[in-house]
N, C-alpha and C. Protein backbone atom coordinates (compact mmCIF):
# COMPACT_ATOMS: atom_id res chain seq x y z
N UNK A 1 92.59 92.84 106.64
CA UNK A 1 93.84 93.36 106.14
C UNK A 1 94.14 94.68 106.84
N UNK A 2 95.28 94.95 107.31
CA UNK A 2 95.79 95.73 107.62
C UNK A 2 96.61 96.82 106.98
N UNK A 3 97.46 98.16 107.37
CA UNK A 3 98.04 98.98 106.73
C UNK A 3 98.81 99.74 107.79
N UNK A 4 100.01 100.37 107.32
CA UNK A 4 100.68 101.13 108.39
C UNK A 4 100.64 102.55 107.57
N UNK A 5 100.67 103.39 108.05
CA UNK A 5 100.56 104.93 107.91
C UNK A 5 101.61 105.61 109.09
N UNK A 6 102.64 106.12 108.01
CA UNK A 6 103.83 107.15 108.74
C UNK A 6 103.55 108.17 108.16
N UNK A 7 103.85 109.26 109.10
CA UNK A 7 103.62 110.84 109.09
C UNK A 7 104.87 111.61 109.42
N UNK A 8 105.44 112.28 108.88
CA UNK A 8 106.70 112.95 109.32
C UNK A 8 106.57 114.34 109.18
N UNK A 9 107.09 115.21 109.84
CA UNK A 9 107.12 116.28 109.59
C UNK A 9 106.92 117.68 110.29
N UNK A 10 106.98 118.62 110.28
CA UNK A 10 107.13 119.74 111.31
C UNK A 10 105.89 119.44 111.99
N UNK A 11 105.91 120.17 112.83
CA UNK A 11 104.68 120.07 113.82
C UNK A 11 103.54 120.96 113.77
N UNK A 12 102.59 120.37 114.09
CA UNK A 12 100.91 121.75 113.45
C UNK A 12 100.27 121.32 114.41
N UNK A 13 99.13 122.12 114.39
CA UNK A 13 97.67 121.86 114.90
C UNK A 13 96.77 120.97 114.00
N UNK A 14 96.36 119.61 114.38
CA UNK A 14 95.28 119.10 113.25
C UNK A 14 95.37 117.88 112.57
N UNK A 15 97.03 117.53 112.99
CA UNK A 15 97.99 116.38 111.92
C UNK A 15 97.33 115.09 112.24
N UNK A 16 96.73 114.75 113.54
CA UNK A 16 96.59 113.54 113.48
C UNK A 16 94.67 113.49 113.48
N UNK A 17 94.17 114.79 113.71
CA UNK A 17 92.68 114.57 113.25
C UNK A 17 92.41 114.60 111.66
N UNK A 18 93.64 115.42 111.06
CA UNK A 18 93.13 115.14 109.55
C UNK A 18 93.32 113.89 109.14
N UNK A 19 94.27 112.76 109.61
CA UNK A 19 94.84 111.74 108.85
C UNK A 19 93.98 111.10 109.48
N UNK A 20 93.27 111.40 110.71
CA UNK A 20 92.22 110.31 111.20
C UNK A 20 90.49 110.40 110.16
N UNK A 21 90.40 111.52 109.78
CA UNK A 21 89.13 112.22 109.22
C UNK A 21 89.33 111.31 108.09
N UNK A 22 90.47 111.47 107.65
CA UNK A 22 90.47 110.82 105.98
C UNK A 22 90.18 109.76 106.03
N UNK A 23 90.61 108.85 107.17
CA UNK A 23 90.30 107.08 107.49
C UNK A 23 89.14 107.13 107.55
N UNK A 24 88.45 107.69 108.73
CA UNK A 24 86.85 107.58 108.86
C UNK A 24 85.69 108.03 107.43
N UNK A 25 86.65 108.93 106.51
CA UNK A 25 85.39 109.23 105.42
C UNK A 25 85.55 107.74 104.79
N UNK A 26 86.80 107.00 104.63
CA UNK A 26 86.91 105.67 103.84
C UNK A 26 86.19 104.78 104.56
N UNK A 27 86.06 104.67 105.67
CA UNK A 27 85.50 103.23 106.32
C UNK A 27 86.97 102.80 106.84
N UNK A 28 87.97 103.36 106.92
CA UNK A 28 89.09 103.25 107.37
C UNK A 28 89.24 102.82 108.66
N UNK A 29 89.23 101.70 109.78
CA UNK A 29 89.21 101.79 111.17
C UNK A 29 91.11 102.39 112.11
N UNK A 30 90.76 103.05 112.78
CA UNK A 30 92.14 103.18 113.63
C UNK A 30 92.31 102.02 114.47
N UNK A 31 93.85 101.13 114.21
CA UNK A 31 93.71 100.41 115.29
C UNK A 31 94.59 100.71 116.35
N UNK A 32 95.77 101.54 116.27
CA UNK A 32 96.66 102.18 117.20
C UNK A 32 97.34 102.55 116.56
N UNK A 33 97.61 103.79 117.93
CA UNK A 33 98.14 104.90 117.13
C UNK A 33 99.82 105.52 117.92
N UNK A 34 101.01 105.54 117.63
CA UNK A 34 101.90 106.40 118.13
C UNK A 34 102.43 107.48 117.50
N UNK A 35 102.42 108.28 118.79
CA UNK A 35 102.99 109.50 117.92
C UNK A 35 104.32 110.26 119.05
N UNK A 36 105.30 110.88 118.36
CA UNK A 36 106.34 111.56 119.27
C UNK A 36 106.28 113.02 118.63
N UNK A 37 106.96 113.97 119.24
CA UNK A 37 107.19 115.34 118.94
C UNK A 37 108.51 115.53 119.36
N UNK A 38 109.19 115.64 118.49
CA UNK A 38 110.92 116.01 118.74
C UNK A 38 110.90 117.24 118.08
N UNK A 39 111.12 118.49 119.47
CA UNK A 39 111.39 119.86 119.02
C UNK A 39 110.45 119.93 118.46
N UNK A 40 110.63 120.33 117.09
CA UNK A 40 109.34 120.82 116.00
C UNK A 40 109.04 119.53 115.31
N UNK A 41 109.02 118.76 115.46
CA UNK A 41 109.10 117.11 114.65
C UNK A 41 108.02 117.10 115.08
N UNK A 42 107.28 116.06 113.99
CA UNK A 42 105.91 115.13 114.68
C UNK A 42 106.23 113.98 114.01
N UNK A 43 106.01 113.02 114.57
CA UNK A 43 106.49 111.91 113.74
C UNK A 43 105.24 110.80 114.27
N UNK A 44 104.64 110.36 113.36
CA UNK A 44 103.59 109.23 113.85
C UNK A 44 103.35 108.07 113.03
N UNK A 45 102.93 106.60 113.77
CA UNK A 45 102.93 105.17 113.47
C UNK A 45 101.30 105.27 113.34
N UNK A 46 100.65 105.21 112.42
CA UNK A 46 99.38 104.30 112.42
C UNK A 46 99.37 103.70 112.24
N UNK A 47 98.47 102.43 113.21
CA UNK A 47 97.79 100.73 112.43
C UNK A 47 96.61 100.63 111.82
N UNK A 48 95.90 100.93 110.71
CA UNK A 48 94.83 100.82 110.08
C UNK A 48 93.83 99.37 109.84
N UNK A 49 92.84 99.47 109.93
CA UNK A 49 92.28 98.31 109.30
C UNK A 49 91.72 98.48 107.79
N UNK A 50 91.94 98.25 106.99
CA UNK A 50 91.54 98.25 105.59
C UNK A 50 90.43 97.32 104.79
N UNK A 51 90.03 96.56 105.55
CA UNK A 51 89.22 95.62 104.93
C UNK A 51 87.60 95.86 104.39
N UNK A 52 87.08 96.83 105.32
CA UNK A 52 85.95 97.87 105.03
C UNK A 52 86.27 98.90 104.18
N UNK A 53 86.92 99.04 103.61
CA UNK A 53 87.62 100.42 103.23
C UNK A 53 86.85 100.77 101.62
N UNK A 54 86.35 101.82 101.59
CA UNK A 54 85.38 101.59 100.25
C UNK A 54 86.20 102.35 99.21
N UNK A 55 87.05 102.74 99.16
CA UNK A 55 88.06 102.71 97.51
C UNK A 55 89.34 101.92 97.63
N UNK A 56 89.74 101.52 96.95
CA UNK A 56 91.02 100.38 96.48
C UNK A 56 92.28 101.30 97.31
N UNK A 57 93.13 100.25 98.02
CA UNK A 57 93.85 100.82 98.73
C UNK A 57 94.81 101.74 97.71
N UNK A 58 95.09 101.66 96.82
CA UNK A 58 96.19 102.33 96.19
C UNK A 58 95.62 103.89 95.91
N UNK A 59 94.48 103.74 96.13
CA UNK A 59 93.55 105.54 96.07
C UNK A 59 93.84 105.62 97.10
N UNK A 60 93.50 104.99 98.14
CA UNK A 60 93.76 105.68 99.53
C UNK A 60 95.41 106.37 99.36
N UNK A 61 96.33 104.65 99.44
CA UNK A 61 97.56 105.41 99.47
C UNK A 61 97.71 107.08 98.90
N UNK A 62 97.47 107.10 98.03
CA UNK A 62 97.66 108.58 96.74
C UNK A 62 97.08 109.39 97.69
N UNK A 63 95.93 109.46 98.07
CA UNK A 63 95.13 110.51 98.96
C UNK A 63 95.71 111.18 100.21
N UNK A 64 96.43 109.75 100.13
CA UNK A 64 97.26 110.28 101.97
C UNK A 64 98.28 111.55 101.14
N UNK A 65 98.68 110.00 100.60
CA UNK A 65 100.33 111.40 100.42
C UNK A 65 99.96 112.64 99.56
N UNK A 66 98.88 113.03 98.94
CA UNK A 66 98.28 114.20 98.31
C UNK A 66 98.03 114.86 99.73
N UNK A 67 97.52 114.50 100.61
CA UNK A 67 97.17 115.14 101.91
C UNK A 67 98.50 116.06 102.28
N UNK A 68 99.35 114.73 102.53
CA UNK A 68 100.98 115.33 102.80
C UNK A 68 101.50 116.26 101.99
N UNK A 69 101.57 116.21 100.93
CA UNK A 69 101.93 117.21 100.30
C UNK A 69 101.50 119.17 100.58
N UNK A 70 99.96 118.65 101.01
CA UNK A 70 99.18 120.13 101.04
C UNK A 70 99.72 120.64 102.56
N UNK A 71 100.28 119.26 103.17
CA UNK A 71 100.10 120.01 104.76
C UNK A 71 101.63 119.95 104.98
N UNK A 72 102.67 120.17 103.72
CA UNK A 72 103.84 119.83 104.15
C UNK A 72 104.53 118.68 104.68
N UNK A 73 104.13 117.41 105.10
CA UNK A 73 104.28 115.94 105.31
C UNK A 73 104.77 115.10 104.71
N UNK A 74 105.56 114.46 105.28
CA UNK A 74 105.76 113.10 104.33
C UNK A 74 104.63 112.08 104.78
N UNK A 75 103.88 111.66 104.01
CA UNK A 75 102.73 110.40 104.68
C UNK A 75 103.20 109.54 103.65
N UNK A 76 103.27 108.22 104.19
CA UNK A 76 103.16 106.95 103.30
C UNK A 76 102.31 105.53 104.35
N UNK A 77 101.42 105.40 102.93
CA UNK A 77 100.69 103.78 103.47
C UNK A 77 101.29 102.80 102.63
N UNK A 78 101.61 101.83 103.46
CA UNK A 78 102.05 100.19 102.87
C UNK A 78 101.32 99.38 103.41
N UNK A 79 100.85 98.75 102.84
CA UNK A 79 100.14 97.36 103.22
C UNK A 79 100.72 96.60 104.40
N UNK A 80 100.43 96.26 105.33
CA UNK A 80 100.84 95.15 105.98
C UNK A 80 101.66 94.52 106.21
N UNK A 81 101.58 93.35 104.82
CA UNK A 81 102.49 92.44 104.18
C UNK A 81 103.53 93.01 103.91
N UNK A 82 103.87 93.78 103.04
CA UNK A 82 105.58 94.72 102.57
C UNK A 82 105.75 95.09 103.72
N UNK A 83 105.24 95.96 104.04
CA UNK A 83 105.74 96.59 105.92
C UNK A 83 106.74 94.78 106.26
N UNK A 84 105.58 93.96 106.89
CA UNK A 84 106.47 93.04 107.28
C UNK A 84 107.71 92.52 106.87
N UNK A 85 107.56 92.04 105.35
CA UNK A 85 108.63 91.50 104.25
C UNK A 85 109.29 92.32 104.38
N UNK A 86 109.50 93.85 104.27
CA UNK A 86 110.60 94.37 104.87
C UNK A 86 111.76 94.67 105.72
N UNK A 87 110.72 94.61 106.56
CA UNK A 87 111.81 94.26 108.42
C UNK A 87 112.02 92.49 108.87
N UNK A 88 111.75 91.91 107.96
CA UNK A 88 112.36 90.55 108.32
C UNK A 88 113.94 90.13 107.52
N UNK A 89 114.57 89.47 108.56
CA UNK A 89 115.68 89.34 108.38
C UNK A 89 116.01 87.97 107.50
């Protein structure tokens, strides 16, 4: 199972090793990663693997966006599946 992770938000030092740190304390795998910088923007796509992941994804979700919150961010994780069901026409 998979997960997507978006990151928005001014630009720092650290944004994509903290959101990577948090995956790796879960068992979280990175499977690719984009990221852009517009002006002061950072804006980034993660592909996660979730299937190792040792707390229930909906803790993770909360954790991210508790992350975001502390570092100023918008972070959100969706599963896979909704991600997809979403963008289909």
């Amino acid at each position: 199972m998979r997960a997507v992770i978006t990151v928005v938000g001014k630009d720092m030092v650290g944004i994509l090793a903290k959101i990577s740190n948090e995956c790796a304390a879960h068992n979280i795998n990175v499977l690719e990663v984009t990221q852009s910088i517009l002006q002061d923007m950072f804006a980034m796509i993660m592909m996660v693997e979730i299937s190792s992941s040792d707390i229930p994804f909906t803790q993770f979700a909360d954790t991210l966006e508790k992350t975001g919150d502390e570092m100023n961010l918008s972070i959100h994780v969706m599963h896979e599946d909704i991600f997809n069901a979403m963008h289909t026409i």
